[in-house]
Protein backbone atom coordinates (compact mmCIF):
# COMPACT_ATOMS: atom_id res chain seq x y z
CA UNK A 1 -6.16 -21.79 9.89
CA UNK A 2 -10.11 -21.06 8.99
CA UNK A 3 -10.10 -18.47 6.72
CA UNK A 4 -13.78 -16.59 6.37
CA UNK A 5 -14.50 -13.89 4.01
CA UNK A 6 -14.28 -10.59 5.61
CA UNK A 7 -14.07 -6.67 4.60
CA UNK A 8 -10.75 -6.46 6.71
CA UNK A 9 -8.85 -6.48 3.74
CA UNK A 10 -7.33 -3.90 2.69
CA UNK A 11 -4.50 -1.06 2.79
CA UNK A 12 -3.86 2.45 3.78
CA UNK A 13 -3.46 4.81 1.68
CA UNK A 14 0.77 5.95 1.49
CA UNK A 15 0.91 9.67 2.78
CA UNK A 16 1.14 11.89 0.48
CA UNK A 17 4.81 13.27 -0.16
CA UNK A 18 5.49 16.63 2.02
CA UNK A 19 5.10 19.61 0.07
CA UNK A 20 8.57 21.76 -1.06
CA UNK A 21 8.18 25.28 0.02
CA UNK A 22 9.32 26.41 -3.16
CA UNK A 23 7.20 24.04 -6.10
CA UNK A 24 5.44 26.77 -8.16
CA UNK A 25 1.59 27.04 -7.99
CA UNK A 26 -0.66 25.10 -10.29
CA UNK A 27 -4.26 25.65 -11.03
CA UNK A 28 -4.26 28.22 -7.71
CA UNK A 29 -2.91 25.39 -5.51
CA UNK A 30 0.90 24.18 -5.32
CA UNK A 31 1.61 21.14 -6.20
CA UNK A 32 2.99 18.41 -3.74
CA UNK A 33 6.52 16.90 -3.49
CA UNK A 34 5.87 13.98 -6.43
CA UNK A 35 6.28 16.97 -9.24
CA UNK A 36 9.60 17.57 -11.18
CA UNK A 37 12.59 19.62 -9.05
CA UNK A 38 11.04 22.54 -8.50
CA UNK A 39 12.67 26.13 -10.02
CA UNK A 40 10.54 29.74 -10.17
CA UNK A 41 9.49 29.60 -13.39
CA UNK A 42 6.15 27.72 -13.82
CA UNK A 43 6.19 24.01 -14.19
CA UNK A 44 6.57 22.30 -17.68
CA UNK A 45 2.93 20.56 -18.56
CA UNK A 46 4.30 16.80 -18.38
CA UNK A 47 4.68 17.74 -14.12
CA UNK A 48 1.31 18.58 -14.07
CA UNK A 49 -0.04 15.72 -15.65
CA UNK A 50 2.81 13.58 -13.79
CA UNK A 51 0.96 14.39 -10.70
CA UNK A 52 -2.59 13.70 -12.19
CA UNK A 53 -1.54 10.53 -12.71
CA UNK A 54 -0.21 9.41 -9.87
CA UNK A 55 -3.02 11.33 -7.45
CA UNK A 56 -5.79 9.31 -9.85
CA UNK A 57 -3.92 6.40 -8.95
CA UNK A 58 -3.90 7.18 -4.98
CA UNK A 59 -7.44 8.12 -5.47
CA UNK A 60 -8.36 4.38 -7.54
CA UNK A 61 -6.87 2.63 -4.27
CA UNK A 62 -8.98 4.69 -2.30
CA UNK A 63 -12.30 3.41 -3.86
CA UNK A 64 -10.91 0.31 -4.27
CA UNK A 65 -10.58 -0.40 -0.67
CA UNK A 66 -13.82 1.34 0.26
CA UNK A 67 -15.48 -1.05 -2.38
CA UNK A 68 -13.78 -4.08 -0.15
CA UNK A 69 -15.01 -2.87 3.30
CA UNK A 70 -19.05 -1.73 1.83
CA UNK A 71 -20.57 -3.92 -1.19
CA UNK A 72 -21.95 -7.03 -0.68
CA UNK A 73 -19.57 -10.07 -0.82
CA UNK A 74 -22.27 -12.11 -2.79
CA UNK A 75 -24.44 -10.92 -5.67
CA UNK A 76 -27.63 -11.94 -6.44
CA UNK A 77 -27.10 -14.63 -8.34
CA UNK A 78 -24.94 -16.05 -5.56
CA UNK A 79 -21.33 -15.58 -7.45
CA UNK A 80 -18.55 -13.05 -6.08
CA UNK A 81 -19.68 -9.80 -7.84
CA UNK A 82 -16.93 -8.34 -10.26
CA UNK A 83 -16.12 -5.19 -8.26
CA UNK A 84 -14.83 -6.77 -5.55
CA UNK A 85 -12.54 -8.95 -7.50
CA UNK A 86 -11.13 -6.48 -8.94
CA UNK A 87 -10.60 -4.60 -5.75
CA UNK A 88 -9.57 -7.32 -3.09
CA UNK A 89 -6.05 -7.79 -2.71
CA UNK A 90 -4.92 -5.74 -5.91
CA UNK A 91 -6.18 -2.32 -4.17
CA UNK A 92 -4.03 -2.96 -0.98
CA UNK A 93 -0.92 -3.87 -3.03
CA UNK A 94 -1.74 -0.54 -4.98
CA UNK A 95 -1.48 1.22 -2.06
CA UNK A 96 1.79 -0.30 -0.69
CA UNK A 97 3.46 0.19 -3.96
CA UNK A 98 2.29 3.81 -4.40
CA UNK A 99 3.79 4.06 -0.39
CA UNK A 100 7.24 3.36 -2.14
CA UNK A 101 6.97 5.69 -4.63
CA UNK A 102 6.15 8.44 -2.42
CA UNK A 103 9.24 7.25 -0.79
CA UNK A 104 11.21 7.72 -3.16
CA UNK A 105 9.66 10.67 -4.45
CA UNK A 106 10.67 12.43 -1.14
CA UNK A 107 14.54 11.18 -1.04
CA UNK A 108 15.70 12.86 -3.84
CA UNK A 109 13.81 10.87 -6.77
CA UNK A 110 16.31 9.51 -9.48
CA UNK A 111 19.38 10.56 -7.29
CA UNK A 112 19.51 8.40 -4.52
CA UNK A 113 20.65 10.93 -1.52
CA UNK A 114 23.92 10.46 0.12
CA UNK A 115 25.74 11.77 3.07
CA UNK A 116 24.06 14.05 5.36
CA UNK A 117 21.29 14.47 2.21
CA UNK A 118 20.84 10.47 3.15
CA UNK A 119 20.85 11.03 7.09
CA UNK A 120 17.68 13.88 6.49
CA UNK A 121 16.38 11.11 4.53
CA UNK A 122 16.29 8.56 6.81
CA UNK A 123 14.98 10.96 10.04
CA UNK A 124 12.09 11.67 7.75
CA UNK A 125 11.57 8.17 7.61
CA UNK A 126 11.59 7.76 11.24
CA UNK A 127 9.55 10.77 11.85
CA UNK A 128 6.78 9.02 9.31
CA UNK A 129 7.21 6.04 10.97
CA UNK A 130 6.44 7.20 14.42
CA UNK A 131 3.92 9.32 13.01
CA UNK A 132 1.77 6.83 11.08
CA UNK A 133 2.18 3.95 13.85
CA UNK A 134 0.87 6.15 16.69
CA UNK A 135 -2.34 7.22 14.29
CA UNK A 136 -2.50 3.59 13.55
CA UNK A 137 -2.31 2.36 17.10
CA UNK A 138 -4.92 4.74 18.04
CA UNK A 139 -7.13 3.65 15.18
CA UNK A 140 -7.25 0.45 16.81
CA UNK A 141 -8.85 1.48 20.09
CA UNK A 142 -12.18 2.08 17.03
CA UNK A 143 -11.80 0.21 14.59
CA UNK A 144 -13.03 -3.58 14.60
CA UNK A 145 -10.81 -6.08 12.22
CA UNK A 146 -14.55 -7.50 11.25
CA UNK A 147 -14.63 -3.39 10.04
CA UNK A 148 -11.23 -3.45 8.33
CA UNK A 149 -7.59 -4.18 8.93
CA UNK A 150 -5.36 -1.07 9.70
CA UNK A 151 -2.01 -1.40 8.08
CA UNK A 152 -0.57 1.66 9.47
CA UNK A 153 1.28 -0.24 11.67
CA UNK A 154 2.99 -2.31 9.51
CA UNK A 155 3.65 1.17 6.80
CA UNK A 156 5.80 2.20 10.15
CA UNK A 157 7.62 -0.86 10.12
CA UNK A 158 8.05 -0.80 6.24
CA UNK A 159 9.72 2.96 6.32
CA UNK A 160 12.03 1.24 8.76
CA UNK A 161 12.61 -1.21 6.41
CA UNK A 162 13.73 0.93 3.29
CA UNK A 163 15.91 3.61 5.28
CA UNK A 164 18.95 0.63 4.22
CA UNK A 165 18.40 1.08 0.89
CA UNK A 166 17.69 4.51 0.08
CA UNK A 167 21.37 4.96 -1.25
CA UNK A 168 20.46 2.31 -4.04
CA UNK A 169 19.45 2.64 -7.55
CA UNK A 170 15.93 1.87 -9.17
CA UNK A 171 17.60 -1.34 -11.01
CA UNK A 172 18.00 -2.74 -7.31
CA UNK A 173 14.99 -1.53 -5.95
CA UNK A 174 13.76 -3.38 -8.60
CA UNK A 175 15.55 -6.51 -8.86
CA UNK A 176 15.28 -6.52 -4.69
CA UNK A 177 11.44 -6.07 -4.83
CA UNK A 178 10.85 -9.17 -7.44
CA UNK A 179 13.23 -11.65 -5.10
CA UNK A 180 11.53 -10.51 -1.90
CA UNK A 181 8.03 -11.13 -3.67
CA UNK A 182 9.27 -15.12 -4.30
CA UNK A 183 11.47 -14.87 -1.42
CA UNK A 184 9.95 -13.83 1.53
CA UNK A 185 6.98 -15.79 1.90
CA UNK A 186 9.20 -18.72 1.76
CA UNK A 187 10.58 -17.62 4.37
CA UNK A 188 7.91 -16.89 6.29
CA UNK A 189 6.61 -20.03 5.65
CA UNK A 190 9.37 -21.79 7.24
CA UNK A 191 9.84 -19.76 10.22
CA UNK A 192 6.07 -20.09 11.10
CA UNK A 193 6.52 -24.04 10.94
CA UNK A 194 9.49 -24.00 12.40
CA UNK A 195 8.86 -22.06 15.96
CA UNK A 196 6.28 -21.32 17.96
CA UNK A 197 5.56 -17.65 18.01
CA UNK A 198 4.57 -15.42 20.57
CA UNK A 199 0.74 -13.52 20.46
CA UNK A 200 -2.11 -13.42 22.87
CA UNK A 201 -5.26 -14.28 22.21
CA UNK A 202 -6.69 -11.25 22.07
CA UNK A 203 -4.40 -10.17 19.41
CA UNK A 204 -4.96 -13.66 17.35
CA UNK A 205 -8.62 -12.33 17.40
CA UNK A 206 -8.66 -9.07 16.45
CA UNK A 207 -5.42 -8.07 14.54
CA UNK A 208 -5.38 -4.48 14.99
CA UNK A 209 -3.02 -3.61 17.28
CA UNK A 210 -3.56 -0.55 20.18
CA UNK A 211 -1.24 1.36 22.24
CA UNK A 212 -2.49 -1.21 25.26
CA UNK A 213 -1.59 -4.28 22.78
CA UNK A 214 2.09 -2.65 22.20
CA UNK A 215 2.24 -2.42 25.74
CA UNK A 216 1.30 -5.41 27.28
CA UNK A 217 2.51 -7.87 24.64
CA UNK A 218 5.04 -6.41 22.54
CA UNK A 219 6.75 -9.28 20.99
CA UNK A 220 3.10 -10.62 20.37
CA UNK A 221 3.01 -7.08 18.73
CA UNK A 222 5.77 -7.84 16.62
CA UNK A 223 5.72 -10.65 15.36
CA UNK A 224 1.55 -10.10 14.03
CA UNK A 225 3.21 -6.73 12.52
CA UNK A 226 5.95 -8.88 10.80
CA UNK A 227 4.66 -12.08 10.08
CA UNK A 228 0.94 -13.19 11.12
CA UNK A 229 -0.91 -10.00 10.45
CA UNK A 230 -3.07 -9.49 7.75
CA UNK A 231 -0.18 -7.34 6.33
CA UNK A 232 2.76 -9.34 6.87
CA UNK A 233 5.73 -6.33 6.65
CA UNK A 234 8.33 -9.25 6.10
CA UNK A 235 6.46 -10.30 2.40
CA UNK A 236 4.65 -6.07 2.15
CA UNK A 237 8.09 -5.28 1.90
CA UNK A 238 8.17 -6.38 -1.91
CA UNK A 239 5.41 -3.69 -2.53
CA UNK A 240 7.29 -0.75 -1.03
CA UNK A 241 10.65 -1.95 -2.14
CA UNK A 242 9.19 -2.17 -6.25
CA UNK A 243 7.43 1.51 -5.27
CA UNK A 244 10.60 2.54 -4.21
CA UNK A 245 12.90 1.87 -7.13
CA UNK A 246 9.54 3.00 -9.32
CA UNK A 247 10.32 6.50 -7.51
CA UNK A 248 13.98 6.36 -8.25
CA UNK A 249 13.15 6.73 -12.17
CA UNK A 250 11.98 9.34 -14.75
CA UNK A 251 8.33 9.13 -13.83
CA UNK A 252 6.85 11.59 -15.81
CA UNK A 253 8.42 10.22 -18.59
CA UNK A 254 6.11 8.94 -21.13
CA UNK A 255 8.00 5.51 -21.56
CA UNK A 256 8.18 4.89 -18.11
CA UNK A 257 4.50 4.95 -18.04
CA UNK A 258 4.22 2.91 -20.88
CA UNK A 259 6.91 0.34 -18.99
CA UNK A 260 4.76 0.07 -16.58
CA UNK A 261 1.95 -0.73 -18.06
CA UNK A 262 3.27 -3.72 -20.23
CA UNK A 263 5.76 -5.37 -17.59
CA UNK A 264 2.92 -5.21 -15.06
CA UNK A 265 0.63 -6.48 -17.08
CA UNK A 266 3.48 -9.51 -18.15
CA UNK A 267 4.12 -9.88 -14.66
CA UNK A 268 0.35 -10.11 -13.81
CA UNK A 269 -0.25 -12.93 -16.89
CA UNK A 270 2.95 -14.85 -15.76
CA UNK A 271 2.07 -15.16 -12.29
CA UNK A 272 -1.49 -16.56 -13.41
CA UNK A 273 -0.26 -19.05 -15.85
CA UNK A 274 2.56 -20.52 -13.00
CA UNK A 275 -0.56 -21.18 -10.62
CA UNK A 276 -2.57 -22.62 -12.94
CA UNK A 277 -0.10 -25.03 -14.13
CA UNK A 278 1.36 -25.45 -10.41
CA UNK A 279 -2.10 -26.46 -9.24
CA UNK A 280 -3.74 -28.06 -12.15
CA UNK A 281 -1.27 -29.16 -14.43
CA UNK A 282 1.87 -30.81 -11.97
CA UNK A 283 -1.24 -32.10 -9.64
CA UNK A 284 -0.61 -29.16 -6.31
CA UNK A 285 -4.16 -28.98 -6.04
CA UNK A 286 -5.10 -32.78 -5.42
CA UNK A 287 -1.75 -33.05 -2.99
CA UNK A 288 -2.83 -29.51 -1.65
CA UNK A 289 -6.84 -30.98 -0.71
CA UNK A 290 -5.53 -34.13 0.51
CA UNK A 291 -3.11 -32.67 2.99
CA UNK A 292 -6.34 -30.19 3.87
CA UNK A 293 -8.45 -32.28 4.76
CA UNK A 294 -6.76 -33.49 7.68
CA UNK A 295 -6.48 -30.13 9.25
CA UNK A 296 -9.67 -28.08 8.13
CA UNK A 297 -13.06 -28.74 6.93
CA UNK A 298 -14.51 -28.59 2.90
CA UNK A 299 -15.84 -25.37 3.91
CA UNK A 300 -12.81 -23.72 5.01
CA UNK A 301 -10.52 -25.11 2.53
CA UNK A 302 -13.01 -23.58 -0.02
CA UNK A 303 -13.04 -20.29 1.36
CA UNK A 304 -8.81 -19.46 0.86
CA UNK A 305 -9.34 -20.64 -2.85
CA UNK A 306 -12.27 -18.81 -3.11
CA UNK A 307 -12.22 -15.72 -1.23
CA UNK A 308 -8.27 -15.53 0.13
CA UNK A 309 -6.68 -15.58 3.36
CA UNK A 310 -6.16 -12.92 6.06
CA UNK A 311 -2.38 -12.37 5.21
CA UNK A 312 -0.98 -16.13 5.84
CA UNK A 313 -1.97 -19.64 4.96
CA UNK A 314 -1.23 -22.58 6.93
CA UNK A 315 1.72 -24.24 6.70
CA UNK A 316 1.38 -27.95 6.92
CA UNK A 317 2.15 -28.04 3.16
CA UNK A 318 4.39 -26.43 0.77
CA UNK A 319 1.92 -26.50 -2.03
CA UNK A 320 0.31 -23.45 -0.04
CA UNK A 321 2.31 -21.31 -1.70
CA UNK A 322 0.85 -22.40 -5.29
CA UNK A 323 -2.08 -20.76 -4.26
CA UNK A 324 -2.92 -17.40 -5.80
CA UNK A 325 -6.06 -15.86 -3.80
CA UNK A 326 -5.76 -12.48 -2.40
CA UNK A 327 -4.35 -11.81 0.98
CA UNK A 328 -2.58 -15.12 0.76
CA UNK A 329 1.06 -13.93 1.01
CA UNK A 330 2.08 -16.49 -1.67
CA UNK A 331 4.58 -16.07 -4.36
CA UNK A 332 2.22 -15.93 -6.61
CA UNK A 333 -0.06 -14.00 -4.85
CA UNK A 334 2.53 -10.88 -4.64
CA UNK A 335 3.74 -11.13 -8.14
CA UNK A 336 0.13 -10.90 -9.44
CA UNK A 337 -0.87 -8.06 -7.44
CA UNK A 338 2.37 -6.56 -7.89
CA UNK A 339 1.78 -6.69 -11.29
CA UNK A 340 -1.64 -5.23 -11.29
CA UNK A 341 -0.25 -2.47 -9.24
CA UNK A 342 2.11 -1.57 -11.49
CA UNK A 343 0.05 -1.65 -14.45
CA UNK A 344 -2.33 0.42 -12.98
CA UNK A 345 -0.10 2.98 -12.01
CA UNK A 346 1.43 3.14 -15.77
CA UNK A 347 -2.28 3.21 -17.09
CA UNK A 348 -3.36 6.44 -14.71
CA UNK A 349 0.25 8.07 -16.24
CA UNK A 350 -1.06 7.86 -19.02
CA UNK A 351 -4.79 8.62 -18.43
CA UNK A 352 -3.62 11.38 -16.27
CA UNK A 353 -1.57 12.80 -19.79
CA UNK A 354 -4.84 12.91 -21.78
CA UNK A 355 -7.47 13.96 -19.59
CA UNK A 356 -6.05 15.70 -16.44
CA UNK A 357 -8.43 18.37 -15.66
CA UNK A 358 -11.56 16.62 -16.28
CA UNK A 359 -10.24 14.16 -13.28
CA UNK A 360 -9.12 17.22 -10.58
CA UNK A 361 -11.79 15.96 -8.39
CA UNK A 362 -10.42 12.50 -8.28
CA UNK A 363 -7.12 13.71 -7.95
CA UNK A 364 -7.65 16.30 -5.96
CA UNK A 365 -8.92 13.19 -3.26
CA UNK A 366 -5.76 11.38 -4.26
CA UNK A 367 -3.59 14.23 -3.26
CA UNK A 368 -4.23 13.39 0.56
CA UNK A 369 -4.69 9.81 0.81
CA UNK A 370 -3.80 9.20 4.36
CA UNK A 371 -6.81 12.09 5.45
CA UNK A 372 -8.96 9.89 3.03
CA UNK A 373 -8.49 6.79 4.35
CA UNK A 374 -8.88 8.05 8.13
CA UNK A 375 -11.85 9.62 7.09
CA UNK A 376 -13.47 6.73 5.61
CA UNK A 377 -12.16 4.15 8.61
CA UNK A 378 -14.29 7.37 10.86
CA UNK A 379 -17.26 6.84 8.58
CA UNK A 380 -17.33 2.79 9.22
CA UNK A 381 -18.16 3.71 12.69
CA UNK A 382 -21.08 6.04 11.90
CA UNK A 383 -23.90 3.22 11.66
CA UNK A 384 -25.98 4.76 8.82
CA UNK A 385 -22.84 4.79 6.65
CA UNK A 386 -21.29 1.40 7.43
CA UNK A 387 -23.94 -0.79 5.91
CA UNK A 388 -22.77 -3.13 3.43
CA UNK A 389 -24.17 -1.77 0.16
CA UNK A 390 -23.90 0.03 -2.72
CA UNK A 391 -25.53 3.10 -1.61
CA UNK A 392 -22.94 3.40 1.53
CA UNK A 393 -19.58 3.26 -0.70
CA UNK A 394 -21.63 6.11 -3.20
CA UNK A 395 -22.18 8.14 0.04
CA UNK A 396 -18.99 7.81 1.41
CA UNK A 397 -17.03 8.53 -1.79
CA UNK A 398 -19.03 11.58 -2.30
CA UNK A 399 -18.25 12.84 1.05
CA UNK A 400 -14.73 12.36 0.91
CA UNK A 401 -14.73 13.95 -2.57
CA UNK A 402 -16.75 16.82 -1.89
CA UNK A 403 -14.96 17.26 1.62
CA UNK A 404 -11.72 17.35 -0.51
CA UNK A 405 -12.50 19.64 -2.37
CA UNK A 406 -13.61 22.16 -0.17
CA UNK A 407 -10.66 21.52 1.99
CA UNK A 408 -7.95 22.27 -1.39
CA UNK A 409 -9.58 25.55 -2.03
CA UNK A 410 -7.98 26.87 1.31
CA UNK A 411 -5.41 24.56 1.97
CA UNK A 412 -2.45 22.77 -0.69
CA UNK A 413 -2.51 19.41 1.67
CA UNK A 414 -4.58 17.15 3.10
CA UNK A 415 -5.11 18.03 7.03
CA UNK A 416 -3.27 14.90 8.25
CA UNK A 417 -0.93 15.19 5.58
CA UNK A 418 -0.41 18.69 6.82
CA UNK A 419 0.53 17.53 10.74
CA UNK A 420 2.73 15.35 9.23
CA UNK A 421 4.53 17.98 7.00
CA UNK A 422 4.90 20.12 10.08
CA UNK A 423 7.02 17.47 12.41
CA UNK A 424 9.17 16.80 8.92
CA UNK A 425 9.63 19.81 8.56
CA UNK A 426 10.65 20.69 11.98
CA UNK A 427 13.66 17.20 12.25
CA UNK A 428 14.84 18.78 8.78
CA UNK A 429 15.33 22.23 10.14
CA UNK A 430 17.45 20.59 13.27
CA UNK A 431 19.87 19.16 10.86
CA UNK A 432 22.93 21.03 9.82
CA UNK A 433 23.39 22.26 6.76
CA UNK A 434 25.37 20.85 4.22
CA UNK A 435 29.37 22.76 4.36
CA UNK A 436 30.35 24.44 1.32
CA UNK A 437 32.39 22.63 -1.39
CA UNK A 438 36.10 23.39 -1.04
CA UNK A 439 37.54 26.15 -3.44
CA UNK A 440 39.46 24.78 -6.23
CA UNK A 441 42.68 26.54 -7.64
């Protein structure tokens, strides 16, 4: 596999949770479904600034992946400049993670549901999944993978994925999430070396799927959604699985924040030092570049250590999975970004305690990611505003900030966030209501 650096790396923004009909107003607008149960009486001030943070965190994945797709990948001085470090890779997993959490957020936070509460659950799963795969499948027919890489159609798969354990507590999430991350690429990795997979060529060269694609080659479909995508749902599912059981806890709890922040940033550090030593201490690297060098050229082999992968590496060695690049699907390369993820979220909990209001127009962006991340995907197309520079991502962000804006002082959700509230809300209605507890005595 040839890996080249491209801006078709990155991740959707999660939907925003749909809105209660019954959370109280704040600041003239209500507040969406990631706030504390909801009661008449105004909300306590840690909800407020619960949601801050977590909408400042939506909105840091937003211009993370916009700084992916527009600066330059080389600076002046001919090094990778520092922004998009920081942004490639960690920005998508920020995204997947924050996916979970709205996830959980929406199936009855630190009570897992049961029953029919569990069977609502799960249609509203289905009804996102349908939702978000059709808008990403339509995306498709615009959208170039040279542009960027939709993952809305692996999100649909992922909801699939968690409707089994929506009954289960954080501690699983949890524990399930860190396996998967070590887990699943191992698998992965065997299964690609093992069979020979199904996919067209047209879907080999450009990864983002269409209605026609779905159509004409659906196991093709499949198995790039699954496993040979840029966003492999077999190994995303550690993202949404960790977001998930970070939903099923206290979140607006000040220690949960502060959790967060230090076992991500453990995580992050650990998963750093095991490549390091992996590849330059036990000798993976020299085994690694001999066993390269008979399948790819110096060039190519430079570019996944360098720049990353497009969601898999090859697999004529098991010392891949030493590697720790972003977009790699490695071990390594999940736990790190899982890490950063996580420590980012704990650090905008806590930001988002200290200085909420001076950040509403941040979070007022990250309070409808998935109309933010359309927009901006509509903006790539729009040739003055798809350059690669500086100048485009300032444009862009401004647009989608000011456009925010204007939209929350009519309306308490984003517009696509709003259609998908409405089909939600219309399975939930269908579903009978929950009989009354027995009388006792």
């Amino acid at each position: 596999m040839t890996a080249v650096p491209q801006r078709a790396r990155s991740a959707d923004l999660p939907p925003a949770p749909s809105l209660p009909p019954d959370v109280p107003a704040q600041g003239g607008t209500l507040t969406h479904a990631c706030a504390a149960e909801s009661s008449p009486s105004p909300p306590p001030r840690a909800t407020r600034i619960r949601v801050a943070g977590l909408d400042l965190a939506r909105a840091l994945a937003v211009l993370g992946m916009m700084t992916v797709h527009l600066t330059p990948l080389v600076s002046d001085d001919g090094m990778r400049p520092l922004a998009w470090i920081v942004a490639s890779g960690n920005s998508a997993a920020l995204f997947a993670v924050l996916a979970g959490v709205g996830v959980g957020l929406t199936t009855g936070r630190n009570h897992p549901p049961s029953g029919r509460a569990w069977t609502g659950a799960a249609l509203n799963l289905v009804v996102r999944t349908l939702f978000i795969g059709t808008l990403g499948l339509l995306l498709g027919f615009l959208v170039d993978a040279d542009q960027a890489s939709i993952i809305l159609p692996t999100y649909a798969v992922l909801f699939v994925m968690l409707v089994p354990i929506l009954r289960a507590s954080a501690r699983f999430d949890l524990v399930l999430g860190l396996l998967a991350a070590v887990g699943a690429p191992l698998v992965s990795h065997v299964i690609r070396r093992t069979w020979e997979l199904p996919g067209s060529a047209a879907l080999a060269s450009n990864p983002n799927l269409t209605l026609v694609d779905l159509a004409a080659d659906p196991a093709g479909s499949l198995v790039t959604v699954m496993l040979t995508g840029t966003f492999p749902a077999l190994t995303w599912f550690a993202y949404a699985c960790v977001g998930l059981g970070i939903g099923r806890t206290a979140i607006g709890r000040r220690h949960v924040a502060a959790s967060l922040l230090a076992w991500g940033a453990a995580l992050a550090a650990f998963a750093a030092l095991a490549g390091w030593l992996l590849l330059d201490v036990v000798g993976g690297r020299t085994q690694l570049a001999a066993v390269a060098s008979r399948s790819m050229s110096l060039e190519a082999y430079t570019d996944i250590l360098v720049w990353g992968a497009d969601g898999t590496l090859p697999t004529t060695t098991r010392w891949w999975n030493a590697v720790l690049a972003p977009h790699t699907g490695t071990p390594l390369d999940l736990l790190f970004t899982l890490g950063i993820a996580c420590g980012v979220l704990g650090a905008c909990l806590i930001v988002g305690r200290v200085v909420a209001r001076p950040l509403r127009p941040l979070t007022t962006l990250g309070s409808m990611p998935l109309s933010a991340y359309v927009g901006h995907l509509l903006m790539l197309q729009v040739p003055v505003l798809a350059d690669a520079s500086w100048l485009s991502l300032l444009v862009q962000f401004a647009i989608l900030l000011v456009a925010a804006g204007l939209w929350r002082l009519w309306f308490s959700r984003g517009p696509l966030e709003m259609v998908l509230g409405v089909f939600t809300s219309t399975v939930k209605r269908w579903l009978p209501s929950e009989p009354p507890a027995p009388a006792r005595g």
